[in-house]
N, C-alpha and C. Protein backbone atom coordinates (compact mmCIF):
# COMPACT_ATOMS: atom_id res chain seq x y z
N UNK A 1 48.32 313.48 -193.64
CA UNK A 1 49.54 312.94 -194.19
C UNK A 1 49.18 312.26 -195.52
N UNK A 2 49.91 312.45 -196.70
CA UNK A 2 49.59 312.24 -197.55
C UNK A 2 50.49 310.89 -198.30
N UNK A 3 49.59 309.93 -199.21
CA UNK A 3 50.73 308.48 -199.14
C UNK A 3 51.64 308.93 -199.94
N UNK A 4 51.78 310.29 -200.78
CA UNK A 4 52.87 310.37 -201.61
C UNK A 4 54.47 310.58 -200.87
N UNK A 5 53.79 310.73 -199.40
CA UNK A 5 55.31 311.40 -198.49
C UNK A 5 55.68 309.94 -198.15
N UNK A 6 55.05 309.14 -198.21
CA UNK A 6 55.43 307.47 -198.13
C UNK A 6 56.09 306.65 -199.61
N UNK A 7 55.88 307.18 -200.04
CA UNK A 7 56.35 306.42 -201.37
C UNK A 7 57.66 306.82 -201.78
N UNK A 8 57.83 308.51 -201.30
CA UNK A 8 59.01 309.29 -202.11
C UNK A 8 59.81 308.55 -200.39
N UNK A 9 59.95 307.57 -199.92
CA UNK A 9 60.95 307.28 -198.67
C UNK A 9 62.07 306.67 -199.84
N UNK A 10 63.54 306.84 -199.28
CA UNK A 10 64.53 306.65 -199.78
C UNK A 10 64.62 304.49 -198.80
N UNK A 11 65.42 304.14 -199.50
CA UNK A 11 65.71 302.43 -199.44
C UNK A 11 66.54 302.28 -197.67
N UNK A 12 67.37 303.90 -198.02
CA UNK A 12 67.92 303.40 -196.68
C UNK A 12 67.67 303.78 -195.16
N UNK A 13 65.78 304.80 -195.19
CA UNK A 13 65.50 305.18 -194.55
C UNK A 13 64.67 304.01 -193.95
N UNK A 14 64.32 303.55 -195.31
CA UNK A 14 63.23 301.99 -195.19
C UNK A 14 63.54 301.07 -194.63
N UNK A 15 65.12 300.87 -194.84
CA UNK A 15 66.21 299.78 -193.98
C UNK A 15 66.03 300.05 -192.50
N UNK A 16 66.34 301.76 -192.14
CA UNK A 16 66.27 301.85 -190.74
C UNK A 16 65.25 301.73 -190.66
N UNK A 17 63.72 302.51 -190.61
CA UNK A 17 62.78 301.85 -190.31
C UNK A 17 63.05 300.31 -189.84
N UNK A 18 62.90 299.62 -190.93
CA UNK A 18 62.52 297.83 -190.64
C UNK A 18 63.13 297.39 -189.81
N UNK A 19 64.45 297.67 -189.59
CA UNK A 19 65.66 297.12 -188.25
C UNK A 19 65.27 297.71 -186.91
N UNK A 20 64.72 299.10 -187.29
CA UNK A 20 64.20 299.30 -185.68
C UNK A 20 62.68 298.60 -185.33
N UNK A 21 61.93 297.99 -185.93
CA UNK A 21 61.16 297.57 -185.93
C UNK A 21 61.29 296.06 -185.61
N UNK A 22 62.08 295.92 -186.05
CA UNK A 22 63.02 294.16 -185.69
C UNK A 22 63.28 293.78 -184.38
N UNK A 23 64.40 294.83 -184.45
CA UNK A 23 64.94 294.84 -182.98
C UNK A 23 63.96 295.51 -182.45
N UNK A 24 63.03 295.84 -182.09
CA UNK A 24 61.86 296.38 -181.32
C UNK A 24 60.96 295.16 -180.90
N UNK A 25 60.66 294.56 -181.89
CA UNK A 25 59.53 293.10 -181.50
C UNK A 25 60.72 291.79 -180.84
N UNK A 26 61.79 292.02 -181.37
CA UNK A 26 62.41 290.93 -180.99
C UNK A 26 62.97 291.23 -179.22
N UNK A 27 63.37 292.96 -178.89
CA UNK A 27 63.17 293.03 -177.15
C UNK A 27 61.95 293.14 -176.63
N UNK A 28 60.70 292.89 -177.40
CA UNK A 28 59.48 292.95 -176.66
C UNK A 28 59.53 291.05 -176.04
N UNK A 29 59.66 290.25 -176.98
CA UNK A 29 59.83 288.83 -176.73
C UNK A 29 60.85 288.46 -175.72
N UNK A 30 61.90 289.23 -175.86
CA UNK A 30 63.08 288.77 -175.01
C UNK A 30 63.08 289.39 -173.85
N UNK A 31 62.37 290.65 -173.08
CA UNK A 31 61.98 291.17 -172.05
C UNK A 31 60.95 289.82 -171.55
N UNK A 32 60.06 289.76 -172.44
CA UNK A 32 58.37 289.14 -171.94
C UNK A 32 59.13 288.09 -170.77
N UNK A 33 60.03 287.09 -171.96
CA UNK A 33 60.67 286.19 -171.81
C UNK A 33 61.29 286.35 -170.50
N UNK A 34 62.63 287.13 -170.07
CA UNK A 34 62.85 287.49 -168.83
C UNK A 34 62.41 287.42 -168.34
N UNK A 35 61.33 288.15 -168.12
CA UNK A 35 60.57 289.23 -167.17
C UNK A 35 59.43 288.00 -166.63
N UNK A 36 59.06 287.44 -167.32
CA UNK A 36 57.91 286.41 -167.07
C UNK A 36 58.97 285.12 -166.33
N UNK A 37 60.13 284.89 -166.46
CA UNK A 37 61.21 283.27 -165.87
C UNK A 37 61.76 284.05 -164.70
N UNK A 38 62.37 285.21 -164.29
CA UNK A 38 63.21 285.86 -163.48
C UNK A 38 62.76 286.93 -162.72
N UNK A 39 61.76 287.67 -163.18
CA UNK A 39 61.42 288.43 -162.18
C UNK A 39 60.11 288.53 -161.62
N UNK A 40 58.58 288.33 -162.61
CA UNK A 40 57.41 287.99 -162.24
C UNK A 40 57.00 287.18 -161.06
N UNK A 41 56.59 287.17 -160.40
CA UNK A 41 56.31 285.64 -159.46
C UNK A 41 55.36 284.84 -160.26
N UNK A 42 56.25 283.76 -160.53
CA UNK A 42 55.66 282.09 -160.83
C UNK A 42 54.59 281.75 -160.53
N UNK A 43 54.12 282.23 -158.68
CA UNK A 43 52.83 281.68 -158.16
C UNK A 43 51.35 282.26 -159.26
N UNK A 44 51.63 284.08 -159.81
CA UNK A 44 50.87 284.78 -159.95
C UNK A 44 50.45 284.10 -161.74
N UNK A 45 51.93 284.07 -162.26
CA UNK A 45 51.52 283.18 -163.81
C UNK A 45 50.74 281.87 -164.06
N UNK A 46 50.87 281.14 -163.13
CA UNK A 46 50.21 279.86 -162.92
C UNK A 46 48.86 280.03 -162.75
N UNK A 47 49.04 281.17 -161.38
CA UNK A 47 47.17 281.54 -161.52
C UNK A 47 46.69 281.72 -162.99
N UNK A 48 47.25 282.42 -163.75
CA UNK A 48 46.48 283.01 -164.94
C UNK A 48 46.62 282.11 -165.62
N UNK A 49 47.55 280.95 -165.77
CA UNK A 49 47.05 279.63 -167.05
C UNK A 49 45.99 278.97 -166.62
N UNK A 50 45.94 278.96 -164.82
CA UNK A 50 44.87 277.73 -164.16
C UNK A 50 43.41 278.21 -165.06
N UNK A 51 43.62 279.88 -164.27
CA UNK A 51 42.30 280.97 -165.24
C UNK A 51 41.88 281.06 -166.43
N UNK A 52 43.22 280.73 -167.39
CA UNK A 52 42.42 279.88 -168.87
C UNK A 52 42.50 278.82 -169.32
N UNK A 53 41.66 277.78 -168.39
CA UNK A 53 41.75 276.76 -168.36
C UNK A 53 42.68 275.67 -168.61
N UNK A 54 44.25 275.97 -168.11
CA UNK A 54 45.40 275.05 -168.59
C UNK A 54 45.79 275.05 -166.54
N UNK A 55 44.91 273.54 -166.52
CA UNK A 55 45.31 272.76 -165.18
C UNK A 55 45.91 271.65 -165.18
N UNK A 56 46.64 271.35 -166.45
CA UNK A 56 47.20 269.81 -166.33
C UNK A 56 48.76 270.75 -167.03
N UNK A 57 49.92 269.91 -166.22
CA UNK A 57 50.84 270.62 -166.27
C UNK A 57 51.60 271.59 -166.56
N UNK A 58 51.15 272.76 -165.40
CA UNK A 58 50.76 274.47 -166.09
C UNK A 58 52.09 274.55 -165.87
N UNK A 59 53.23 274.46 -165.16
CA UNK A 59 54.20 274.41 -164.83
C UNK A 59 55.39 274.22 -165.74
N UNK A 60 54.65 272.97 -166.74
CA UNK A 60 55.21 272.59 -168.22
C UNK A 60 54.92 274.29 -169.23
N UNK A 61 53.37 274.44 -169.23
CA UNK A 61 53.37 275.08 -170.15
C UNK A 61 53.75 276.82 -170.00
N UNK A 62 53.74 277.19 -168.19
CA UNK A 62 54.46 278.43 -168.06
C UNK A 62 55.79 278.33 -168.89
N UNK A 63 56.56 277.47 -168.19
CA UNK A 63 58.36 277.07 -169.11
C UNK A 63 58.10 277.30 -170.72
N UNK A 64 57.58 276.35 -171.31
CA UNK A 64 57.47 276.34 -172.64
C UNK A 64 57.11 277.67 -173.45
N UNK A 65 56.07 278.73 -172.51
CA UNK A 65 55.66 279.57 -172.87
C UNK A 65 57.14 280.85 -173.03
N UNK A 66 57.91 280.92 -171.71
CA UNK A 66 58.59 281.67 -171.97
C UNK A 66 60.07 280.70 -172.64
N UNK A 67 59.81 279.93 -172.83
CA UNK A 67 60.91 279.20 -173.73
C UNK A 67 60.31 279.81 -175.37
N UNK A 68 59.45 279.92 -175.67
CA UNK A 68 58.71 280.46 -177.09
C UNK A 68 58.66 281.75 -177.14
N UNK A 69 58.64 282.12 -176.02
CA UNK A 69 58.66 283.77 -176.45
C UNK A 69 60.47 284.27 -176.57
N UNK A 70 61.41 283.62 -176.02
CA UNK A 70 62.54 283.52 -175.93
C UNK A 70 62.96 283.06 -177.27
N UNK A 71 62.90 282.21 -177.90
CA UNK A 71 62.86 281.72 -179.73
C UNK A 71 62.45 283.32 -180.61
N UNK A 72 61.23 283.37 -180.07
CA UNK A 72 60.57 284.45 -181.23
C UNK A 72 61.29 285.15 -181.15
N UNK A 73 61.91 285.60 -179.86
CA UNK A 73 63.13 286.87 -179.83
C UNK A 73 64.18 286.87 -180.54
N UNK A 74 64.91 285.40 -180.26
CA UNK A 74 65.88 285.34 -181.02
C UNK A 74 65.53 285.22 -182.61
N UNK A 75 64.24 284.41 -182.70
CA UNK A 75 64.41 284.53 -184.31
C UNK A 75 63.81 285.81 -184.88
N UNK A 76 63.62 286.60 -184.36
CA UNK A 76 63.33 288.11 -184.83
C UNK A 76 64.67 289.01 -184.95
N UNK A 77 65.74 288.67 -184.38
CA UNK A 77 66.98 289.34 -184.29
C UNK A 77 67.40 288.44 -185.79
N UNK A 78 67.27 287.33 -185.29
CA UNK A 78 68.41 286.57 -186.50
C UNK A 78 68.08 286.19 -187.90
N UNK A 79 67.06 286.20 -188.04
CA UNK A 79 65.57 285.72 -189.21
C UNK A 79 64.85 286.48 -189.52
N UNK A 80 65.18 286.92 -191.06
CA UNK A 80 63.89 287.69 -190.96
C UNK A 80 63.18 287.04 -192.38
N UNK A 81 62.27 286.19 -192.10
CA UNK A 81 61.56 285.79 -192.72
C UNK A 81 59.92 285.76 -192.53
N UNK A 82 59.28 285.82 -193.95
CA UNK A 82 58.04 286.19 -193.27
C UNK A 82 57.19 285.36 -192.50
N UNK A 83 57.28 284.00 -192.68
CA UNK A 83 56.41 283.39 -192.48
C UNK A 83 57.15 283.55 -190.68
N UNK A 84 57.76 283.76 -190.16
CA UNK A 84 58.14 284.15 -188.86
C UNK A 84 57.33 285.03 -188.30
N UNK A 85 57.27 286.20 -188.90
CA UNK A 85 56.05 287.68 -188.88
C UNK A 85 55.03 286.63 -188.74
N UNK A 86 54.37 286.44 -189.70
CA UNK A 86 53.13 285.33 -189.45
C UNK A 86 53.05 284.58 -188.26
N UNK A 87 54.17 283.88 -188.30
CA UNK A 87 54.01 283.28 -186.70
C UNK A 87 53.54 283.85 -185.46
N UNK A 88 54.21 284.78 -185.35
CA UNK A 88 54.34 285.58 -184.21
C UNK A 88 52.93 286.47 -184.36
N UNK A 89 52.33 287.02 -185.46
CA UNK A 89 51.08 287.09 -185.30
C UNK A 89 50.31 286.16 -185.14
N UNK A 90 50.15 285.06 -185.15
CA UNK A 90 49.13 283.99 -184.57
C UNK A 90 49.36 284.17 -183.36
N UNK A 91 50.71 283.47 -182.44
CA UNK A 91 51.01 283.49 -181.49
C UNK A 91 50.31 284.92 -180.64
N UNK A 92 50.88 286.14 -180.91
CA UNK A 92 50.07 287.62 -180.13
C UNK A 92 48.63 287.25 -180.33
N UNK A 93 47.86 286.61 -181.40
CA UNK A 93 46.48 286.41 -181.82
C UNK A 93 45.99 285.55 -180.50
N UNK A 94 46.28 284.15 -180.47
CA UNK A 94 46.05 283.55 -179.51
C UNK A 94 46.15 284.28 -178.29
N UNK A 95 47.76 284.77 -177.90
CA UNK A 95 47.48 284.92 -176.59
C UNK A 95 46.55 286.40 -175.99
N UNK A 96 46.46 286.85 -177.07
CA UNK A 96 44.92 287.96 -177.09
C UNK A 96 43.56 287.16 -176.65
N UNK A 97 43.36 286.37 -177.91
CA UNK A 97 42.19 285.75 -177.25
C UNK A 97 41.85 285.14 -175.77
N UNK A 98 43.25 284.36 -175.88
CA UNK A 98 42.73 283.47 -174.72
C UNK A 98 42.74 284.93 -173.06
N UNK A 99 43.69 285.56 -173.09
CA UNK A 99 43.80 286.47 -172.19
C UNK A 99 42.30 287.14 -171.99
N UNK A 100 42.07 287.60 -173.45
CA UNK A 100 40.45 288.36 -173.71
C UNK A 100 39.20 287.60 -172.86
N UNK A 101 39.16 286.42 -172.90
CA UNK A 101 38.48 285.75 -172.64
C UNK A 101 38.58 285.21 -171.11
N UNK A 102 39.80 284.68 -170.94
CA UNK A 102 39.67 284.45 -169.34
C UNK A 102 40.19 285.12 -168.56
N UNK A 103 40.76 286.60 -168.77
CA UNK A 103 41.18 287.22 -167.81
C UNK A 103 41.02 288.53 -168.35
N UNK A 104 39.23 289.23 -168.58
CA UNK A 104 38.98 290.13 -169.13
C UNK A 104 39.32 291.42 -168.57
N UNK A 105 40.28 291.29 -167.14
CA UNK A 105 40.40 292.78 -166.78
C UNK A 105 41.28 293.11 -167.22
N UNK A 106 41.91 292.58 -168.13
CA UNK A 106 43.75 293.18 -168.57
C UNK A 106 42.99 294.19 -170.24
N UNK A 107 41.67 293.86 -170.14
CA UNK A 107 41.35 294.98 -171.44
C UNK A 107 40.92 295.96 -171.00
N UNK A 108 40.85 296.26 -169.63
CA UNK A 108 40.47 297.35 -169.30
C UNK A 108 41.46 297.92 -168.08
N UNK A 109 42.84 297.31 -168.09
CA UNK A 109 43.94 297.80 -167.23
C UNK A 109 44.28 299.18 -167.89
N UNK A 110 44.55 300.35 -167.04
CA UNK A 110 45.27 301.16 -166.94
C UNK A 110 46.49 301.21 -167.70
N UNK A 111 47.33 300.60 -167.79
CA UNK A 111 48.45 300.54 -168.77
C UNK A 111 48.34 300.30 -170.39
N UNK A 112 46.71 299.24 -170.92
CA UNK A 112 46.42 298.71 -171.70
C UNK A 112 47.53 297.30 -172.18
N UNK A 113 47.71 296.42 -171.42
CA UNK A 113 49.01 295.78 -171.73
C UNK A 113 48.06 295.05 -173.24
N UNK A 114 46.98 294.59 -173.45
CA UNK A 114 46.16 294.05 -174.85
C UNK A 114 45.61 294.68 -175.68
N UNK A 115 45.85 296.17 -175.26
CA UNK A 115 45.10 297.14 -176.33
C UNK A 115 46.53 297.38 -177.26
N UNK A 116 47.76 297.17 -176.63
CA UNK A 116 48.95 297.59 -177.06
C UNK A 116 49.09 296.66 -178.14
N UNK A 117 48.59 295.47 -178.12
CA UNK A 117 48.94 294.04 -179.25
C UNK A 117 48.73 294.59 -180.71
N UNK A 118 47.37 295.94 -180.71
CA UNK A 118 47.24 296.37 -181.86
C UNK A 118 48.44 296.27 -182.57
N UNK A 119 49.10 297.51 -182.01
CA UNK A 119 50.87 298.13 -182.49
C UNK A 119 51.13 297.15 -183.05
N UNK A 120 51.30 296.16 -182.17
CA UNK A 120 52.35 294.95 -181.98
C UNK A 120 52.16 294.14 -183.24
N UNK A 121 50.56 293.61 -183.54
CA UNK A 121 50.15 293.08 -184.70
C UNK A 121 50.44 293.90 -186.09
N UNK A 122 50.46 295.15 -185.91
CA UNK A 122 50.67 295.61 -187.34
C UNK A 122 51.82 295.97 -187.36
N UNK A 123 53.04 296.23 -186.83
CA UNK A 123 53.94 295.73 -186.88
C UNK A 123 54.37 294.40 -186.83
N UNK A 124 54.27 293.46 -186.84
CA UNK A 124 54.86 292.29 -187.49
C UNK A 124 53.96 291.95 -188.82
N UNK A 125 52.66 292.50 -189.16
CA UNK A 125 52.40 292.26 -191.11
C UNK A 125 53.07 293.35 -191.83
N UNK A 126 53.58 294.65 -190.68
CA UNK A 126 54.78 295.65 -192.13
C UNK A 126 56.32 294.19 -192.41
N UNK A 127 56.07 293.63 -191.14
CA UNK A 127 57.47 293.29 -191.30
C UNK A 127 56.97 291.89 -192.07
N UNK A 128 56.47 291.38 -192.34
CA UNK A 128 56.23 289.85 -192.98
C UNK A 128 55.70 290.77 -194.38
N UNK A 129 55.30 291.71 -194.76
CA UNK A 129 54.80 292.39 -195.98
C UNK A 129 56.48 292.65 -196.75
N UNK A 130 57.25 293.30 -196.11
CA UNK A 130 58.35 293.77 -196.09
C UNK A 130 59.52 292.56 -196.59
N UNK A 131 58.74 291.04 -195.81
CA UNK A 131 60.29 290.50 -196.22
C UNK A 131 59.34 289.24 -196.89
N UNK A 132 58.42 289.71 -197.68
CA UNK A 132 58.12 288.59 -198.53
C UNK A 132 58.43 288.10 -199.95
N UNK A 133 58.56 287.51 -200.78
CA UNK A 133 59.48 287.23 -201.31
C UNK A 133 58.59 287.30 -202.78
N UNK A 134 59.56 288.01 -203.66
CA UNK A 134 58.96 288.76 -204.76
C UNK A 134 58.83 287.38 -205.81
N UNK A 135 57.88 286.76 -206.74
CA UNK A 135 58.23 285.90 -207.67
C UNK A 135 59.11 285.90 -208.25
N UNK A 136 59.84 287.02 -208.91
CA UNK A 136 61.38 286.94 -209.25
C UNK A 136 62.39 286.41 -207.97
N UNK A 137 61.97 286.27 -207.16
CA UNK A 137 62.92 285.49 -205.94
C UNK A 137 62.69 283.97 -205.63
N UNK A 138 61.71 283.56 -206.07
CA UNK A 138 61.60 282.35 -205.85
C UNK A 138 61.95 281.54 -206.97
């Protein structure tokens, strides 16, 4: 594939691109979010904060956790600013590491749920590349 078939893209193919890409990271957050408060069992998440070392009110920081991934969702639908992209790559950064580290079988699960963060990370620097703000804008 050659970068000239990237360059000759028209503005409003670029638009769709970026919006499906939007709304793509922003139902990855708002599933997590669900899926981790309503349908996961509680007992099994707790294990895995106790497992990276968060034993003083894991209970606080399960909530908070899917209270943040619930934000990123919404502010990925409603915001598109870069330093948001940025955010949300630290945030996937961290919770890579810390996962990497104390609960090393999820890098070698069958599904790859941390090999997938790749995607995930370079999609949110197209999208923080995408909505950064030209010196004529500032």
């Amino acid at each position: 594939m050659s970068a000239g078939r990237f360059a000759a893209i028209d503005a409003a193919t670029f638009t769709r691109l970026y919006w499906c890409m939007r709304l793509g990271i922003a139902f990855i957050w708002l599933w997590t979010a669900w899926v981790s408060w309503y349908v996961h069992p509680h007992a099994a998440s707790l294990d895995w904060l106790r497992r990276s070392g968060i034993t003083y009110q894991t209970g606080l920081v399960f909530a908070a956790s899917c209270l943040l991934d619930l934000a990123m969702g919404i502010a990925s639908c409603m915001f598109g600013r870069a330093w948001i992209w940025w955010a949300q790559c630290a945030l996937v950064g961290a919770y890579t590491v810390v996962i990497l580290v104390s609960l090393p079988e999820f890098l070698v699960h069958p599904f790859g749920p941390i090999v997938k963060n790749i995607a995930v990370l370079l999609c949110l620097v197209m999208l923080a590349l995408a909505d950064r703000k030209t010196p004529a804008e500032n």
